[in-house]
Protein backbone atom coordinates (compact mmCIF):
# COMPACT_ATOMS: atom_id res chain seq x y z
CA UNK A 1 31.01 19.08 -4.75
CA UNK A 2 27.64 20.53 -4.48
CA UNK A 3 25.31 17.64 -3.14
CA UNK A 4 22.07 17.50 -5.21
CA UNK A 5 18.78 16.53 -4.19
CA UNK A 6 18.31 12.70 -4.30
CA UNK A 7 15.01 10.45 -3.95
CA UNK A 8 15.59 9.59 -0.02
CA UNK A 9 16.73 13.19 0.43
CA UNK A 10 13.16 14.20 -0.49
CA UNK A 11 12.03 11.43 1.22
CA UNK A 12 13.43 12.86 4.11
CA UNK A 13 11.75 16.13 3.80
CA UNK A 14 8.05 14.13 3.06
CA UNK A 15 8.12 15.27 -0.42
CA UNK A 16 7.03 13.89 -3.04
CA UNK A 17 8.36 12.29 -5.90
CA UNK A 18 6.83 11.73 -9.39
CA UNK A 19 9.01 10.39 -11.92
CA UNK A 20 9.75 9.29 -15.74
CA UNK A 21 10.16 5.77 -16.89
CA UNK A 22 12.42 4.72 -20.04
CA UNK A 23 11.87 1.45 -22.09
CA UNK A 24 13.66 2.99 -24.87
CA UNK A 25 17.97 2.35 -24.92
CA UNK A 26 18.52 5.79 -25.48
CA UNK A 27 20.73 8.58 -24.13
CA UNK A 28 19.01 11.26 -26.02
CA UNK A 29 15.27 9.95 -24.56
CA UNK A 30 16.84 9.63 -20.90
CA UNK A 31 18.84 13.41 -20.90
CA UNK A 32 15.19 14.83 -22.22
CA UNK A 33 13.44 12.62 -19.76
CA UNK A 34 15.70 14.56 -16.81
CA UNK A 35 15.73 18.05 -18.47
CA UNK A 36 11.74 18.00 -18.19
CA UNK A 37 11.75 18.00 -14.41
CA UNK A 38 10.91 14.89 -13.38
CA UNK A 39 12.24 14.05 -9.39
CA UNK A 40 13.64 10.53 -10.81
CA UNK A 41 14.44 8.72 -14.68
CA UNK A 42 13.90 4.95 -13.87
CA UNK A 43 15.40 2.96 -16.66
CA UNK A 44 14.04 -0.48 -16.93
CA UNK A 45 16.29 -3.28 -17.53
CA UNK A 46 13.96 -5.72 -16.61
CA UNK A 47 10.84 -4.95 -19.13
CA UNK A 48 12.55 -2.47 -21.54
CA UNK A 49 15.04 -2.74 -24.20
CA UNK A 50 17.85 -1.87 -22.23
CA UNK A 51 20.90 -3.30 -22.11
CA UNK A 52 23.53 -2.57 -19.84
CA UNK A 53 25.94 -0.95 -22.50
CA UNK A 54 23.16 1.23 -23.20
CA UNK A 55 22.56 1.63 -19.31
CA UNK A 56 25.96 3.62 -18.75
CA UNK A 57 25.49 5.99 -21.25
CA UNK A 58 21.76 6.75 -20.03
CA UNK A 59 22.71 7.54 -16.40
CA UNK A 60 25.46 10.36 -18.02
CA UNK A 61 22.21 11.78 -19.86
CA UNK A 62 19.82 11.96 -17.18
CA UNK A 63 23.00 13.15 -15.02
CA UNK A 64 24.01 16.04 -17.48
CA UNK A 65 19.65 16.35 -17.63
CA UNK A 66 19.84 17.55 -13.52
CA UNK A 67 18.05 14.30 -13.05
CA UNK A 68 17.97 11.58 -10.53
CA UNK A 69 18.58 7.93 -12.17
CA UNK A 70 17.47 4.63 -10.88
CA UNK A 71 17.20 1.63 -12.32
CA UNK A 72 14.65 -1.29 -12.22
CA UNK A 73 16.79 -3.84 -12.17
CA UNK A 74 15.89 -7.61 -13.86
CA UNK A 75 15.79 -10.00 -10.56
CA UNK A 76 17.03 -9.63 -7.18
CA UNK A 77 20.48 -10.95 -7.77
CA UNK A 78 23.61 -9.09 -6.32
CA UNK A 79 25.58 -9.60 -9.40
CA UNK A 80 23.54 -7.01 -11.50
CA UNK A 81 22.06 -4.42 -8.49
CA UNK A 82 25.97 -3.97 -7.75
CA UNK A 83 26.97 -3.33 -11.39
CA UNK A 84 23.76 -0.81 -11.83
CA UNK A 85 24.92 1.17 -8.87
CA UNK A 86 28.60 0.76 -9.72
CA UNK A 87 27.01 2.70 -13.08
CA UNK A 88 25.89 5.42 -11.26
CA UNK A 89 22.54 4.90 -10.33
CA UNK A 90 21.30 6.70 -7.50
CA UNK A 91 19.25 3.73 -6.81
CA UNK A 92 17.47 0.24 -7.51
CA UNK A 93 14.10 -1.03 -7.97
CA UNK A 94 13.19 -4.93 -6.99
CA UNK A 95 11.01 -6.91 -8.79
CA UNK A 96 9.11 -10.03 -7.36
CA UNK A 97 10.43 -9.49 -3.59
CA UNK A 98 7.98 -11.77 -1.56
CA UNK A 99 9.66 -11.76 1.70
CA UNK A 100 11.13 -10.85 4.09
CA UNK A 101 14.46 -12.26 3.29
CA UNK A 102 14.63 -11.60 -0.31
CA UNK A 103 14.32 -7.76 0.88
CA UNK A 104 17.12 -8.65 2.94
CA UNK A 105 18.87 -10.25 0.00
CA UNK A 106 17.99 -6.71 -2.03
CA UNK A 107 19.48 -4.43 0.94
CA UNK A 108 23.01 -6.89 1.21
CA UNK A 109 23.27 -6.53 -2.33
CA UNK A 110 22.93 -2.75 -2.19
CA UNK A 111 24.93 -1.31 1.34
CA UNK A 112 28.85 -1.87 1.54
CA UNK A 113 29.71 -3.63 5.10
CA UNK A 114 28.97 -3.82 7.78
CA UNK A 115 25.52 -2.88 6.33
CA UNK A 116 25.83 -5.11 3.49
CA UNK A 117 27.70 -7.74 1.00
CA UNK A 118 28.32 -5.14 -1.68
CA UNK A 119 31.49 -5.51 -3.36
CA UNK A 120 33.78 -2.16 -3.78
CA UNK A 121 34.58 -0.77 -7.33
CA UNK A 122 32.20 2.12 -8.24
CA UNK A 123 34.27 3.11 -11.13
CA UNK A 124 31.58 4.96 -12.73
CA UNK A 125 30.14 6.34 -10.25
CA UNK A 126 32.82 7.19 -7.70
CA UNK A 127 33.90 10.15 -9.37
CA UNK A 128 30.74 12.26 -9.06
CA UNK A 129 31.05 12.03 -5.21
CA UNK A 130 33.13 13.46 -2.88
CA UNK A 131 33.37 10.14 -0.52
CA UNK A 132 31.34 7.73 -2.75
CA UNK A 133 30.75 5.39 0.24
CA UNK A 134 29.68 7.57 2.58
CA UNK A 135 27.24 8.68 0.03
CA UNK A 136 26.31 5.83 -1.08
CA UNK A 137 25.54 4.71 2.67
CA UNK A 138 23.07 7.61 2.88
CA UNK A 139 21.73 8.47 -0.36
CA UNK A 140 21.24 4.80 -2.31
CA UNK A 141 17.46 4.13 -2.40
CA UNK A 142 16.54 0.35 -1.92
CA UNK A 143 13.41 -0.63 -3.25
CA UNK A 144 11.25 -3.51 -3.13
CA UNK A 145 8.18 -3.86 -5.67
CA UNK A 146 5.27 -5.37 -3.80
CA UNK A 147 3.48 -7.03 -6.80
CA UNK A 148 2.05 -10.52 -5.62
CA UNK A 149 -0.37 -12.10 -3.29
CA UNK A 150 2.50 -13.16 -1.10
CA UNK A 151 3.99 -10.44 -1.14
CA UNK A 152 1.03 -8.13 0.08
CA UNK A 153 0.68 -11.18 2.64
CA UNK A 154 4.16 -10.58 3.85
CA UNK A 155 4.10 -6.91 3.51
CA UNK A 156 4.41 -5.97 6.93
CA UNK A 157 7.78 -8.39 7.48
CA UNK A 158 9.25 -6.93 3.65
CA UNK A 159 8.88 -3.46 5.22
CA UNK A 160 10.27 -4.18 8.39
CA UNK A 161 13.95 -4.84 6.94
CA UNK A 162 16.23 -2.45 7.94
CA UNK A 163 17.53 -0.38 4.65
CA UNK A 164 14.11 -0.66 2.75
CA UNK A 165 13.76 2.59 1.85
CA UNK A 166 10.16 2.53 -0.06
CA UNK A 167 7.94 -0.18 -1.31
CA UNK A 168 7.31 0.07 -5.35
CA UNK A 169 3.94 -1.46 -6.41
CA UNK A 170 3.83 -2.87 -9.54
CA UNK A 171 -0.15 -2.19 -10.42
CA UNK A 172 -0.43 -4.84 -13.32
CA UNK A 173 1.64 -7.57 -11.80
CA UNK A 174 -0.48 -7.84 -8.29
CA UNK A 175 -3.63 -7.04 -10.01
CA UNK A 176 -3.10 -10.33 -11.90
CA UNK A 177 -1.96 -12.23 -9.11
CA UNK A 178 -5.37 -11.20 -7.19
CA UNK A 179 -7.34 -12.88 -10.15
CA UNK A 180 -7.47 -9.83 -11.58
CA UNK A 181 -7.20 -7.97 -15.22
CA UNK A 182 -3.67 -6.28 -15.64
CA UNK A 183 -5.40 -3.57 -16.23
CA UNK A 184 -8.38 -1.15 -14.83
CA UNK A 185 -8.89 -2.35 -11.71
CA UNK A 186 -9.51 1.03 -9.35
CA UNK A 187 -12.99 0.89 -7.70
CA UNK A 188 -12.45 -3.08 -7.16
CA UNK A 189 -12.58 -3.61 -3.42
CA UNK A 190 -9.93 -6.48 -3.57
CA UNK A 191 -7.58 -4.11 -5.62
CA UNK A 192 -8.66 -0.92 -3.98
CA UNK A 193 -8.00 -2.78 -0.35
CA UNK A 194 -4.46 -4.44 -1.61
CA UNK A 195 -3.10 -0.69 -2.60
CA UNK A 196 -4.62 0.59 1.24
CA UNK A 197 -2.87 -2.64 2.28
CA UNK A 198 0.59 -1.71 0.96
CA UNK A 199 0.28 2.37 2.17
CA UNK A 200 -0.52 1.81 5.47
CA UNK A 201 2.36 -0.76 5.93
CA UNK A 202 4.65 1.65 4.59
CA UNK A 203 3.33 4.35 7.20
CA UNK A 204 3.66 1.60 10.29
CA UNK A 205 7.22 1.18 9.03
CA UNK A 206 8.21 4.86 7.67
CA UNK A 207 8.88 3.13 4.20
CA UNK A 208 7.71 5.65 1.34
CA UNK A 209 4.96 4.06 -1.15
CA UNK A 210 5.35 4.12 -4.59
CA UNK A 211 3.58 2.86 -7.77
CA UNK A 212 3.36 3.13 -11.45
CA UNK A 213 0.70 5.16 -12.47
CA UNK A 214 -0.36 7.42 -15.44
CA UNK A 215 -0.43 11.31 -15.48
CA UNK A 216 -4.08 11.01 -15.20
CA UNK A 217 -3.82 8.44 -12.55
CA UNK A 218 -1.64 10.51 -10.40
CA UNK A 219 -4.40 12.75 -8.48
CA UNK A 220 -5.97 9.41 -7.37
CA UNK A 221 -2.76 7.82 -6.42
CA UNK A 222 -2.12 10.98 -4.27
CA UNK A 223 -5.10 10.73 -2.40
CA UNK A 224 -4.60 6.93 -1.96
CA UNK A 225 -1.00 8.25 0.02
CA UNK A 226 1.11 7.37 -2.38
CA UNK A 227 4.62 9.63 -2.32
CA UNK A 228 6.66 8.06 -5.04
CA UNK A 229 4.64 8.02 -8.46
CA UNK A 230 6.32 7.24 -11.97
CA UNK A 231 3.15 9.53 -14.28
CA UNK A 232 4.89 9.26 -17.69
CA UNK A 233 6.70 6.20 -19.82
CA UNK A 234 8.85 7.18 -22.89
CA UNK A 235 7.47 4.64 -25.16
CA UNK A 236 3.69 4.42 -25.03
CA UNK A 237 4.20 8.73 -24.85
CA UNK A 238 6.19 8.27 -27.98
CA UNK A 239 3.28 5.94 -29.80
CA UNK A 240 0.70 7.92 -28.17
CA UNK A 241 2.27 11.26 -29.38
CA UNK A 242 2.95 9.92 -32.78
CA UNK A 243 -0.72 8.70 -33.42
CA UNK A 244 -2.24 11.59 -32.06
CA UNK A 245 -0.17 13.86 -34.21
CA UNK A 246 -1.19 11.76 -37.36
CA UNK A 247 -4.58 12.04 -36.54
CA UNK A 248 -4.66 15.45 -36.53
CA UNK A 249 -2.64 15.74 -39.90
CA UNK A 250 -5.43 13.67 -41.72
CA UNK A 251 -8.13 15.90 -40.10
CA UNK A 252 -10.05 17.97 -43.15
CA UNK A 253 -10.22 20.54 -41.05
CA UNK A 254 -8.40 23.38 -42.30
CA UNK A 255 -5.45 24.59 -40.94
CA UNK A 256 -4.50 27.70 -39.33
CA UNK A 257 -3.13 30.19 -41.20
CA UNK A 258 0.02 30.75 -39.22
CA UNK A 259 2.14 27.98 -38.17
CA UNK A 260 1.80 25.35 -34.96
CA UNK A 261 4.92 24.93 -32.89
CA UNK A 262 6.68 22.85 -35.34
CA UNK A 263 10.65 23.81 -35.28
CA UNK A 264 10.89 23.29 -39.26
């Protein structure tokens, strides 16, 4: 079996990584989601509308898409990061980790022994590998979300846990913990310094940084040293898409007189 590029693969290389997130329980959304190009689909079990029967089905689509799928997953619990990567995901996002042993929790839950606590049974994902532990020894992504006050304070000890493969900043979530507005924070020293805070650990400990951003947020994330970068969610797209395209039918501007790009 051909072995396809996976997030820790690139990682490998220094490349980086900008990726799609799905709130949205559908197959159809994830596949187009993976057939668009992005390096990783993240479907969000913890925030989205995702269930896990809809989880299984989504991982096929961004699979079948060429796409890499992760998963954030609802709490750092080794019950639910097993099943996800049992599913087939190629790897798991963290919420809320804000120590050093809660990332070690995260990593036990994720590696088989002697690395780990996770139990066998990958009867999803088995198949698609030619020695699914092996794989999964090299190729699973761990992944930690730095997103409080104690976590940034701890940063350096999260990082330092062997199997931590990046650090996943969740903007809104530590912006409010610093006091903060959830939203629209760059150019505020205390958030500006936080991010710096979280990049430079990840460099010390040859962890890749990652954050949720916006396509339009993505140049400045870049230059901040950020490698992993989710620049597009399915759902405010969708609304986003929707409203714009109403807009523009109840503009009195004429038309032109040939079609747009509708398929109809």
């Amino acid at each position: 079996m051909t072995q396809r590029d996976t997030l820790r693969s690139k990682w490998d290389r220094d490349e980086e990584t900008l990726g799609a997130w799905t709130f949205i329980p559908s197959p159809v959304t994830a596949e187009s989601c993976a057939r668009a190009g992005f390096d990783y689909v993240c479907i969000d079990t913890q925030h989205g509308a995702i269930g896990y029967d809809s989880v299984v089905p989504m991982i096929q689509a961004i699979e079948i898409g060429g796409g890499v799928p992760i998963a954030r997953v609802p709490w750092n619990e080794p019950g639910i990061i097993g099943k996800m990567l049992d599913a087939g995901c190629h790897g798991v996002i963290i919420p809320m980790v804000n120590t050093a042993e809660e990332a070690r929790a995260a990593v036990r839950a994720a590696r088989y022994a002697p690395l780990g606590s996770r139990s066998w049974g990958p009867a999803v994902s088995a198949p698609r590998h030619d020695d699914y532990r092996v794989w999964a020894d090299n190729y699973i992504a761990v992944i930690p979300m730095i997103e409080t006050v104690e976590a940034l304070n701890n940063v350096d000890e999260i990082l330092s846990v062997d199997g931590v493969d990046a650090a996943y900043v969740g903007p809104a979530d530590l912006a409010i913990s610093l006091g903060l507005d959830a939203a629209g924070n760059d150019g505020t020293p205390v958030f500006d310094n936080a991010l710096a805070t979280v990049v430079e650990a990840c460099a010390l400990h040859g962890v890749t940084p990652g954050i949720h951003a916006t396509s339009d947020l993505a140049a400045l994330r870049r230059r901040q040293g950020f490698k992993m970068i989710t620049v597009s969610t399915d759902l405010p797209t969708l609304r986003s898409a929707l409203s714009n395209e109403l807009n523009e039918a109840r503009s009195v501007e004429a038309p032109p007189e040939k079609g747009g790009s509708a398929p109809y």
